[in-house]
Protein backbone atom coordinates (compact mmCIF):
# COMPACT_ATOMS: atom_id res chain seq x y z
CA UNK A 1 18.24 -2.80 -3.81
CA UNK A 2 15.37 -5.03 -2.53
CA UNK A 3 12.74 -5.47 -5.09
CA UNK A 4 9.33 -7.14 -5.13
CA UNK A 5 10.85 -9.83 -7.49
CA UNK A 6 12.99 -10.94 -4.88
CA UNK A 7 11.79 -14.51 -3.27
CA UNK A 8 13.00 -12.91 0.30
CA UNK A 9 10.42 -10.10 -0.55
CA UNK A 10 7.67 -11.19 0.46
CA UNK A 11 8.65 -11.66 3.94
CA UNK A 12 10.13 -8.45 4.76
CA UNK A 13 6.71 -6.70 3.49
CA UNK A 14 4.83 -9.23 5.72
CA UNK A 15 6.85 -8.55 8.54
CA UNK A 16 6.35 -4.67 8.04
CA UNK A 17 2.89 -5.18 7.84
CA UNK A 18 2.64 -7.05 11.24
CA UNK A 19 4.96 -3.95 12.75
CA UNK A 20 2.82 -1.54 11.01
CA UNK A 21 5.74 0.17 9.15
CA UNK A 22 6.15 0.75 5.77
CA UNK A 23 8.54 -1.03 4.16
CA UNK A 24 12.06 1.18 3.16
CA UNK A 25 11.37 4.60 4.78
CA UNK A 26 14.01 6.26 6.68
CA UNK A 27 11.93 5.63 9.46
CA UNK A 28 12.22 2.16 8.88
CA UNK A 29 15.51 0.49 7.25
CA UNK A 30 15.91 -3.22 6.36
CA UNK A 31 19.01 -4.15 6.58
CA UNK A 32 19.99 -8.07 4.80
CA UNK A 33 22.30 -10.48 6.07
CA UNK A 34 23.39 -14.15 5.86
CA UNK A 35 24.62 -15.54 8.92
CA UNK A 36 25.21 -19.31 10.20
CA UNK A 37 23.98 -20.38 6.23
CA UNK A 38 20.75 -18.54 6.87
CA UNK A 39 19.18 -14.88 5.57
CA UNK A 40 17.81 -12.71 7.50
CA UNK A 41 16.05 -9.56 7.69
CA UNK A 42 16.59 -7.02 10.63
CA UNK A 43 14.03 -4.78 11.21
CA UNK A 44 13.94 -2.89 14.08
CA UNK A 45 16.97 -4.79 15.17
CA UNK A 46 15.08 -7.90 15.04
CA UNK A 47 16.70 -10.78 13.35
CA UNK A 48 13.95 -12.37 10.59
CA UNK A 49 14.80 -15.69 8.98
CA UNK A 50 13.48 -15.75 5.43
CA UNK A 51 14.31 -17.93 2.22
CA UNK A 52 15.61 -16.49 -0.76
């Protein structure tokens, strides 16, 4: 579960914002994964780089 303690938090919400989309409706999933040594968020499947 993604929580707002999470260092990778913060941008996941701020890419929602920018799509307009809440963050973690069925409308809207975020799905984590580490690839190539790097995390990323896909949203929309759109890959977004992000530090945890």
């Amino acid at each position: 579960m993604i929580s707002g303690e999470n260092k990778g938090f913060h941008t996941i919400e701020q890419i929602a914002k920018e799509k307009n989309s809440p963050v973690l409706t069925p409308q809207n999933s975020v799905e984590l994964c580490f690839e190539n040594g790097k995390n990323y968020a896909v949203v929309h499947n759109k890959k977004y780089a992000f530090n945890l």
